[in-house]
N, C-alpha and C. Protein backbone atom coordinates (compact mmCIF):
# COMPACT_ATOMS: atom_id res chain seq x y z
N UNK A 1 95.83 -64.36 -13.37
CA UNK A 1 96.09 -63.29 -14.32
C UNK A 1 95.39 -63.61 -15.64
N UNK A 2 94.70 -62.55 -16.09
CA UNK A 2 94.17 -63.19 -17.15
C UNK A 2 94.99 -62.47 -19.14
N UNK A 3 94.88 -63.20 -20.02
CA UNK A 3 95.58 -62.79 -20.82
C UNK A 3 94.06 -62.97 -21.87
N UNK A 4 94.60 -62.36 -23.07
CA UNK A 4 94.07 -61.63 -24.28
C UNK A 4 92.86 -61.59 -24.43
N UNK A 5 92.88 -60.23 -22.94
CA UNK A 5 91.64 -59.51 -22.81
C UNK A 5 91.99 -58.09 -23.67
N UNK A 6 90.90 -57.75 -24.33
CA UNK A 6 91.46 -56.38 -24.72
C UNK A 6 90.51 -55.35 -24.10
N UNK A 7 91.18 -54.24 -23.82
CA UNK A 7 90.82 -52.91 -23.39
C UNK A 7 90.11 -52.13 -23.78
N UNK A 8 90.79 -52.20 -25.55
CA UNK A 8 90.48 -51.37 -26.60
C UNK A 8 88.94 -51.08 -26.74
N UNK A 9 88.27 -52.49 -26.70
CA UNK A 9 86.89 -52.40 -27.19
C UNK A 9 86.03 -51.33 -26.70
N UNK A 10 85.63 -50.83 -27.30
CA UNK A 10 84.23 -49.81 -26.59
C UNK A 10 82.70 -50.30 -26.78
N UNK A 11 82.49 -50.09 -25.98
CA UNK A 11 81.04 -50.73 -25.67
C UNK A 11 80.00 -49.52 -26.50
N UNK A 12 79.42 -50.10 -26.55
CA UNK A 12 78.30 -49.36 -27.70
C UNK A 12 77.20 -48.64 -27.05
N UNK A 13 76.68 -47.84 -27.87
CA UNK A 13 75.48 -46.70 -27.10
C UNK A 13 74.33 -47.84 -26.59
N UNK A 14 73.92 -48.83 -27.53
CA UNK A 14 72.89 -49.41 -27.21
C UNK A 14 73.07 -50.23 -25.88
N UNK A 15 74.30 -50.59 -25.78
CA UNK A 15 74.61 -51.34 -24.63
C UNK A 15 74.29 -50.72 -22.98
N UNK A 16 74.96 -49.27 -23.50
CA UNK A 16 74.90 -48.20 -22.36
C UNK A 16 73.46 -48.07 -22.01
N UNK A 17 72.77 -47.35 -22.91
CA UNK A 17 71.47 -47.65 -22.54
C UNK A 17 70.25 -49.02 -22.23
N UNK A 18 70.80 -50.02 -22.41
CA UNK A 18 69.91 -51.20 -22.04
C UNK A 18 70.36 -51.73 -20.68
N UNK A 19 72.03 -51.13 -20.20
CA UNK A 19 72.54 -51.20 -18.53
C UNK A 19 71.66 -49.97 -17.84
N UNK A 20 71.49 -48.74 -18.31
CA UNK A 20 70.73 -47.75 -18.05
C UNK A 20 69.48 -47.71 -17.81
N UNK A 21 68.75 -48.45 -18.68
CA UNK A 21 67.21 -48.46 -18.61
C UNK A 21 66.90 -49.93 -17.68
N UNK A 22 67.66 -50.76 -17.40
CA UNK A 22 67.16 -51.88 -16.18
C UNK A 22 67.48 -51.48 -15.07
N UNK A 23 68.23 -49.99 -14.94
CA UNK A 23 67.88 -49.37 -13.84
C UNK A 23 67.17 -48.60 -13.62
N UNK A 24 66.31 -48.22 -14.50
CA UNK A 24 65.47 -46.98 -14.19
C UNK A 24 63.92 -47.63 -14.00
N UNK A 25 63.15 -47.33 -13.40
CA UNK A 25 61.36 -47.37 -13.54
C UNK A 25 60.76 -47.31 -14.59
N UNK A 26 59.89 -48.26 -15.07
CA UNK A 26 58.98 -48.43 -16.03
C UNK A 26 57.74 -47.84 -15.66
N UNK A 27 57.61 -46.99 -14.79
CA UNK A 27 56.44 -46.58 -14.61
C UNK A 27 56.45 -45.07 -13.74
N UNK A 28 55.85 -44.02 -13.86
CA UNK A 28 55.88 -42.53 -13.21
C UNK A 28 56.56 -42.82 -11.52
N UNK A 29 57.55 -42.48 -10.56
CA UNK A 29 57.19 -42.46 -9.53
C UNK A 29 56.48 -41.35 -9.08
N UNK A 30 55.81 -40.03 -9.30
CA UNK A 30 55.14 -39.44 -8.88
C UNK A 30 54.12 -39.03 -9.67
N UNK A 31 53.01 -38.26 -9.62
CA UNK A 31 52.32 -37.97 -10.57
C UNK A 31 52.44 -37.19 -11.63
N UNK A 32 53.09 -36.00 -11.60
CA UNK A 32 53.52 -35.48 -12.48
C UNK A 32 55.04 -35.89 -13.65
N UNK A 33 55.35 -36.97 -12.87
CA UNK A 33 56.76 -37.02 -13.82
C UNK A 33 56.50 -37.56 -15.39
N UNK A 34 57.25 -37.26 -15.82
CA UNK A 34 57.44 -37.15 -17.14
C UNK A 34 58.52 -38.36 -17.44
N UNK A 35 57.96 -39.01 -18.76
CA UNK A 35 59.18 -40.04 -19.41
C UNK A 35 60.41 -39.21 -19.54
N UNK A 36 61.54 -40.54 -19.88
CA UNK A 36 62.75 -40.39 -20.34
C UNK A 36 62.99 -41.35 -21.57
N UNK A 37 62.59 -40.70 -22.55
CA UNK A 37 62.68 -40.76 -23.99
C UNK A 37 64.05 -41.42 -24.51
N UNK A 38 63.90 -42.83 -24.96
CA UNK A 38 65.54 -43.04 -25.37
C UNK A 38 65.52 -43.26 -27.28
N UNK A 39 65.93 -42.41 -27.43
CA UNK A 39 65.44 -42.54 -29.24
C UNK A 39 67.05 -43.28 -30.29
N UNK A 40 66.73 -44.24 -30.70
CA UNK A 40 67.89 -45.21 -31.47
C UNK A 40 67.46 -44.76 -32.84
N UNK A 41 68.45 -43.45 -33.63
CA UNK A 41 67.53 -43.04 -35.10
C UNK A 41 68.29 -44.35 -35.88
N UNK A 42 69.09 -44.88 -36.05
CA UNK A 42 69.43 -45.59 -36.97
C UNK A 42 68.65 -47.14 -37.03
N UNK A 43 67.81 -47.46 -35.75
CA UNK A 43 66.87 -48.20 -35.66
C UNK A 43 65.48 -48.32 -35.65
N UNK A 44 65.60 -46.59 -35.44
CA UNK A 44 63.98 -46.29 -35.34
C UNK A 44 63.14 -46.62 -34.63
N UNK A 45 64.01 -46.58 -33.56
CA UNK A 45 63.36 -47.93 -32.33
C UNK A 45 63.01 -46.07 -31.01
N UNK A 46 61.76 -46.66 -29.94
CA UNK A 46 62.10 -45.73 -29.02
C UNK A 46 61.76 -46.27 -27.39
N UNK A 47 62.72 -45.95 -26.62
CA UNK A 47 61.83 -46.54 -25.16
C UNK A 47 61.89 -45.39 -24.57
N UNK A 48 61.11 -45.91 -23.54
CA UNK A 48 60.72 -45.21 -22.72
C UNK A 48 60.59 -45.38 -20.45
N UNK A 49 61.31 -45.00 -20.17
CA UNK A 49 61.65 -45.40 -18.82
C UNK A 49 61.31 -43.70 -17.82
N UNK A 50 61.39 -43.51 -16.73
CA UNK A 50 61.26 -43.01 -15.63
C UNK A 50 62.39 -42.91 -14.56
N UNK A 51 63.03 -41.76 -14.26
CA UNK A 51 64.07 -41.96 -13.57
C UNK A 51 63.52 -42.02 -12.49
N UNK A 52 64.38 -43.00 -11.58
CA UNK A 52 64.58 -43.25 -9.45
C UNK A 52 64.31 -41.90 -9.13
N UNK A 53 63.57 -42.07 -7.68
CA UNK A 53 63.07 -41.01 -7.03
C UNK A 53 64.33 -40.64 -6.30
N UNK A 54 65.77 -41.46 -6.58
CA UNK A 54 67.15 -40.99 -5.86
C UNK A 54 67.78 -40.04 -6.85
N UNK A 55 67.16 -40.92 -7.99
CA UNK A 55 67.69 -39.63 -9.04
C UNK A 55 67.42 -38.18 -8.53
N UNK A 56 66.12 -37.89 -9.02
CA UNK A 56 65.72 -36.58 -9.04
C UNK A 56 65.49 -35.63 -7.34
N UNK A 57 66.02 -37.00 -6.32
CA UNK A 57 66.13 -36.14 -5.06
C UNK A 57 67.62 -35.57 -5.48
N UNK A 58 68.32 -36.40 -5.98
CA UNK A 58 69.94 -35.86 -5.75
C UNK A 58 69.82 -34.57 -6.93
N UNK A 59 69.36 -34.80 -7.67
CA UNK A 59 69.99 -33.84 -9.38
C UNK A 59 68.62 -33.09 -9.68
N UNK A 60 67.65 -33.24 -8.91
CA UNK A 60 66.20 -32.21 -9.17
C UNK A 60 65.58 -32.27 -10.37
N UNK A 61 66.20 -33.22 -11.36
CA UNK A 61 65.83 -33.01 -12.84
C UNK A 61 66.37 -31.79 -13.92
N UNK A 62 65.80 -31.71 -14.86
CA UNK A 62 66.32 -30.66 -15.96
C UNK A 62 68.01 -30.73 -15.82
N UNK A 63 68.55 -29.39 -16.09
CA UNK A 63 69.93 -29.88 -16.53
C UNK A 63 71.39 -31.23 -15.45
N UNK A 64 70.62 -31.46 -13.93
CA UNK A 64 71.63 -32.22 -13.13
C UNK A 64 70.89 -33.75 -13.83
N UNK A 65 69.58 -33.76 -13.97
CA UNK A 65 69.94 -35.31 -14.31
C UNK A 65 69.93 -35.25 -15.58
N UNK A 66 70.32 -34.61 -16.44
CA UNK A 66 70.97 -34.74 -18.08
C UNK A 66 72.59 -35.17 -17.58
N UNK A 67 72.56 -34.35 -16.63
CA UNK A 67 74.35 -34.83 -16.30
C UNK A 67 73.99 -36.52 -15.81
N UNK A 68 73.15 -36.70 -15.14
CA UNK A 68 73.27 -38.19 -14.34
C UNK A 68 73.19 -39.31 -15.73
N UNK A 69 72.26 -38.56 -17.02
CA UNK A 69 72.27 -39.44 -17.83
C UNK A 69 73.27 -39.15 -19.03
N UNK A 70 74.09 -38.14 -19.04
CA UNK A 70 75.60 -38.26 -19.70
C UNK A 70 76.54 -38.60 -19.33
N UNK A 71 76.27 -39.15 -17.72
CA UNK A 71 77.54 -39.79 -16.82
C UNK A 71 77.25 -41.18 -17.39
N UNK A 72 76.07 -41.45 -17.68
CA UNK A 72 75.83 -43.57 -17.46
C UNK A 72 75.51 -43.53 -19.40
N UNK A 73 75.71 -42.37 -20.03
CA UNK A 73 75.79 -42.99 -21.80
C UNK A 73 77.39 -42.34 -22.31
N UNK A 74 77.39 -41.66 -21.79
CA UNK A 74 78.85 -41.26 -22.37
C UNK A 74 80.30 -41.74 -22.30
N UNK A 75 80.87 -42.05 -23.22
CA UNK A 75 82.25 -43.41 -22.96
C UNK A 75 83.43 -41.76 -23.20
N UNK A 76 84.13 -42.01 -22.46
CA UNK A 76 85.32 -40.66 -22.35
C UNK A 76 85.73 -40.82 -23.95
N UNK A 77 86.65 -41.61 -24.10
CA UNK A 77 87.36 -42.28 -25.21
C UNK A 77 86.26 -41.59 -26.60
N UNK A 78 85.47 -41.76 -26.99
CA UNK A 78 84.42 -41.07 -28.01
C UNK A 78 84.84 -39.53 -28.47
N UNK A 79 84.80 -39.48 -30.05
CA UNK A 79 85.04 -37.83 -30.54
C UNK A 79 83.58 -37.60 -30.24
N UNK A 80 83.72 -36.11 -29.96
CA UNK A 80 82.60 -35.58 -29.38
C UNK A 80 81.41 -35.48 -30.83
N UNK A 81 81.80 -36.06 -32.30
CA UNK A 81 80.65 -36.20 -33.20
C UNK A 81 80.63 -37.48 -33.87
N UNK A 82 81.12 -38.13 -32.64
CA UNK A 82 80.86 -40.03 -32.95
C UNK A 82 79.57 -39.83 -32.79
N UNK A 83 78.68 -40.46 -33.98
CA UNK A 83 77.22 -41.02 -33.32
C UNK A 83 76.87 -41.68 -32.24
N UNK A 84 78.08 -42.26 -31.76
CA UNK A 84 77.22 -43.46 -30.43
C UNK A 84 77.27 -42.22 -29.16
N UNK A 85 78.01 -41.05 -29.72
CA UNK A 85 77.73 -39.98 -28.54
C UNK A 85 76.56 -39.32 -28.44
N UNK A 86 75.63 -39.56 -27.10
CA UNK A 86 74.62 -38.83 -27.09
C UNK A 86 74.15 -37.20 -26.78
N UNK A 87 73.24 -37.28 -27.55
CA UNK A 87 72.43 -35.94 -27.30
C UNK A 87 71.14 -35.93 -26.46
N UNK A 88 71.28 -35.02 -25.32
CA UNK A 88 70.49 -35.29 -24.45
C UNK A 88 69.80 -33.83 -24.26
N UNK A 89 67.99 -34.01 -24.01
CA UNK A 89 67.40 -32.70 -24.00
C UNK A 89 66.46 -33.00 -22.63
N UNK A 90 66.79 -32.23 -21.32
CA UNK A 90 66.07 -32.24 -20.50
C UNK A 90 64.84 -30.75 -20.29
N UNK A 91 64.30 -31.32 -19.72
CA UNK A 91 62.74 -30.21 -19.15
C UNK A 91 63.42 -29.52 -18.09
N UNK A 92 63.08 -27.75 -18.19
CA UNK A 92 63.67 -27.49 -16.48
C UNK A 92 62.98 -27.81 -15.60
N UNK A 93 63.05 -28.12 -14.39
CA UNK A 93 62.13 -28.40 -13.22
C UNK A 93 60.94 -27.90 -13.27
N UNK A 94 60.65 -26.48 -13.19
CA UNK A 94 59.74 -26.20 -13.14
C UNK A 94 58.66 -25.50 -14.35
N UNK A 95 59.16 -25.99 -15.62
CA UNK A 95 58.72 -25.90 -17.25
C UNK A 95 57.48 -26.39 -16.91
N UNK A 96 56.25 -25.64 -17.55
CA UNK A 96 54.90 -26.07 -17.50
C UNK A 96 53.83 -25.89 -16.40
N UNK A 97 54.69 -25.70 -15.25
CA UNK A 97 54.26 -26.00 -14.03
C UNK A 97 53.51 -24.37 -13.18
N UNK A 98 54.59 -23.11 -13.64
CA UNK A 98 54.62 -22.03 -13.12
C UNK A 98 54.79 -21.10 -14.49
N UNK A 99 53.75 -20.30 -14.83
CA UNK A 99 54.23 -18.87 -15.68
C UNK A 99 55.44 -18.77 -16.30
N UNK A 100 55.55 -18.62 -17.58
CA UNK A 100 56.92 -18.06 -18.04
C UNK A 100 58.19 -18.88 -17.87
N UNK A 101 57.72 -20.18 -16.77
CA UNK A 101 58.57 -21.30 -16.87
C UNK A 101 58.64 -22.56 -17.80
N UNK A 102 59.46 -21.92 -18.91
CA UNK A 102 59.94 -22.80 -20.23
C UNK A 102 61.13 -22.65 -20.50
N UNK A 103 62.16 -23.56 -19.66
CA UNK A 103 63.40 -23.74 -19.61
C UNK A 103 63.48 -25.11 -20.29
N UNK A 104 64.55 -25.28 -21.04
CA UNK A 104 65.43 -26.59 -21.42
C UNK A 104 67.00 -26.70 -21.25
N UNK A 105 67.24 -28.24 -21.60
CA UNK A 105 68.90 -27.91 -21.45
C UNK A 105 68.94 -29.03 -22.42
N UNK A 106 70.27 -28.85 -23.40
CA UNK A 106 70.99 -29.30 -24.13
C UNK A 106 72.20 -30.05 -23.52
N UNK A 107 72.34 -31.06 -23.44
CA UNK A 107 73.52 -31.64 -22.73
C UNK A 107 74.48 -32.91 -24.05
N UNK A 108 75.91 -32.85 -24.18
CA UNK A 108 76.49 -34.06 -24.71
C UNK A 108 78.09 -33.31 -24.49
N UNK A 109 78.94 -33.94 -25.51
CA UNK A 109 80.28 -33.34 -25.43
C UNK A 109 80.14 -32.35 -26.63
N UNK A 110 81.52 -30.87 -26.34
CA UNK A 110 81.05 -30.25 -26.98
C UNK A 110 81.96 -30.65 -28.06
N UNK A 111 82.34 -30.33 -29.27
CA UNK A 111 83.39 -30.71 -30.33
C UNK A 111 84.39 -29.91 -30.55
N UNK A 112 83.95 -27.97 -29.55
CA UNK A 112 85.17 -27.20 -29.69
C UNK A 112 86.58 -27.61 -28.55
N UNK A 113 85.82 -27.85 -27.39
CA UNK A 113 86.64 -28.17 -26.25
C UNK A 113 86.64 -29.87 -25.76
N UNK A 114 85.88 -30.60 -26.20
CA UNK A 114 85.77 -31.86 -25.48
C UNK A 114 85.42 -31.90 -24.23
N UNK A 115 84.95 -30.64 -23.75
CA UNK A 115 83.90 -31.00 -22.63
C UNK A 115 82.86 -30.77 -22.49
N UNK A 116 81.78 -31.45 -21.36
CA UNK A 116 80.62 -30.82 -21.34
C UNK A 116 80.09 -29.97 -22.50
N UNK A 117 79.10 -30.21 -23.04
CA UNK A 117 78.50 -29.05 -23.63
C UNK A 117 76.98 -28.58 -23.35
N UNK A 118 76.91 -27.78 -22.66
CA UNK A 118 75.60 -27.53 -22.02
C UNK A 118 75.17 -26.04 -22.26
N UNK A 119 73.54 -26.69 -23.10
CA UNK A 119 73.28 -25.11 -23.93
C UNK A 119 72.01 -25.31 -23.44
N UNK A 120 71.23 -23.86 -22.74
CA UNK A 120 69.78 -23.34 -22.14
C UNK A 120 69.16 -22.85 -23.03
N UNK A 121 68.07 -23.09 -22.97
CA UNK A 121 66.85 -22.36 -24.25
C UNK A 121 65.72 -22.82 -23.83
N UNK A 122 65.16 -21.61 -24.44
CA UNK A 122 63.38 -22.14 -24.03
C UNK A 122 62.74 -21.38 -24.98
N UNK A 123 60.91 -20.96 -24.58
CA UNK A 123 60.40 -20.76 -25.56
C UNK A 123 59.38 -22.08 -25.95
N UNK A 124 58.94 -22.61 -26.74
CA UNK A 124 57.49 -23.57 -27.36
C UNK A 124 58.23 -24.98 -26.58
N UNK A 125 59.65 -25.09 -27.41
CA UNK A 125 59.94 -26.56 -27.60
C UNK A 125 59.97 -27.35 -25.80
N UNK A 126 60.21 -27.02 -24.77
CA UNK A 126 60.10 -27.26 -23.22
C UNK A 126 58.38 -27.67 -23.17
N UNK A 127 57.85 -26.24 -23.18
CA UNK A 127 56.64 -26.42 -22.73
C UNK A 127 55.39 -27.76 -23.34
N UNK A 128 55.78 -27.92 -24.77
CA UNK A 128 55.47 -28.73 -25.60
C UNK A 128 55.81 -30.26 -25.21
N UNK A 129 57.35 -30.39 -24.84
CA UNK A 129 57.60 -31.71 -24.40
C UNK A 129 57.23 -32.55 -22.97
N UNK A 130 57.17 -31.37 -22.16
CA UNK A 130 56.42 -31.82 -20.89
C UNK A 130 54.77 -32.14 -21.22
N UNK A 131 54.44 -31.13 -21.72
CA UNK A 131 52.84 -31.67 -21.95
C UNK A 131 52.62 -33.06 -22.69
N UNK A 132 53.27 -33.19 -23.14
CA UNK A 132 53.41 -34.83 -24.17
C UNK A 132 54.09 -35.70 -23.60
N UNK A 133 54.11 -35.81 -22.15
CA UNK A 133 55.18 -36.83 -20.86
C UNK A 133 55.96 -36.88 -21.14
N UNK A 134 57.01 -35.62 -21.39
CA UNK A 134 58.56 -36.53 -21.35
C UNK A 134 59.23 -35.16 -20.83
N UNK A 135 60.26 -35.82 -19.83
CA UNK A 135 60.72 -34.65 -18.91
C UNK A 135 62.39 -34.65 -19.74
N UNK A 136 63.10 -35.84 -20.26
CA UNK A 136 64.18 -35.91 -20.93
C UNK A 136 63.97 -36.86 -22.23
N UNK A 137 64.92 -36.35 -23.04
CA UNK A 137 65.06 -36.82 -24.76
C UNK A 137 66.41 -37.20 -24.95
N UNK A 138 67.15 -38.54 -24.80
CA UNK A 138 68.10 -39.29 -25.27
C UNK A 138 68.49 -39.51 -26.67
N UNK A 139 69.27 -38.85 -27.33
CA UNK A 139 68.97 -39.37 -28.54
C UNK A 139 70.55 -39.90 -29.01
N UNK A 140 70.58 -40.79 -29.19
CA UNK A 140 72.04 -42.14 -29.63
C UNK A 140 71.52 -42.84 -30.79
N UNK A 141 73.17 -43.40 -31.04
CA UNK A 141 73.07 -44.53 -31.80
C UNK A 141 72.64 -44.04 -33.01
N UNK A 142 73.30 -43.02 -33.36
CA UNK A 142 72.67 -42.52 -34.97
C UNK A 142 73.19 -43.15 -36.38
N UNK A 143 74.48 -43.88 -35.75
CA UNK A 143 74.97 -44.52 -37.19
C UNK A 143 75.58 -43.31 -38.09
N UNK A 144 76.07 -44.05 -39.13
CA UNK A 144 76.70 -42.94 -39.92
C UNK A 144 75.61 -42.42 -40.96
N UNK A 145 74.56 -43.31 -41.30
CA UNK A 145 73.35 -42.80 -41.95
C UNK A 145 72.04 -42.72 -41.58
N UNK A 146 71.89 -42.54 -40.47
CA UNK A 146 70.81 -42.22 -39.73
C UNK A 146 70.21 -40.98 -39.92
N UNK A 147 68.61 -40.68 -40.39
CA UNK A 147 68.44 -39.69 -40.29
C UNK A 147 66.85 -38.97 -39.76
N UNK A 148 66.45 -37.87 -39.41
CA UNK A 148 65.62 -37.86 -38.44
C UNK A 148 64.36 -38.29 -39.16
């Protein structure tokens, strides 16, 4: 039995993402894929990784693997406008690829309900981010004075 372990502690965004990114690929698995952008504003720091080809068989990309990557950064316990809660911006699948296809998704917790918050939009900002390799935008760890 072990004693004065505590529970309480919460593990930190940076933590989440450095368990996150030694699982993911440092390098495209297909030709077209696009980075996964992990942006630390209060460090100013940015990486950059590639999700598993299990990923994007199971969740197709755009808004299911924003969910796969708000399942492995998001701590329940967190107010939904704690900084270590992330904001996550995925590419839709097929953004860039086909006509008139410039979908995005907005993914984190929302602050009216505490769940999910998942907002669609498109228009420049999709089409723009795929052309510049990045299929998702992580953005954590903002600190209380972090700013863009």
């Amino acid at each position: 039995m072990r004693t004065n372990v505590r529970t309480d502690i919460m593990t930190n965004i940076r933590t989440l993402v450095d368990r996150l990114a030694g699982r993911l690929a440092d390098a495209p698995q297909y030709q077209s894929q696009g980075a996964t952008l992990f942006v630390d504003l209060e460090r100013r720091e940015l990486r950059r990784r590639y999700l598993s080809l299990d990923v994007l068989k199971n969740f197709l990309g755009g808004r299911g693997a924003n969910m796969f990557l708000l399942y492995n950064l998001l701590q329940e316990d967190r107010d939904a406008l704690d900084p270590e809660v992330p904001l996550i911006y995925g590419n839709g699948t097929l953004t860039s690829y086909m006509p008139s296809a410039t979908r995005g998704n907005f993914t984190s917790r929302s602050p009216d309900s505490y769940a999910i918050l998942d907002s669609s939009g498109g228009d420049y900002f999709p089409a723009f981010t795929k052309r510049h390799g990045y299929d998702h935008i992580c953005i954590g760890s903002g600190g209380r004075n972090a700013r863009l």
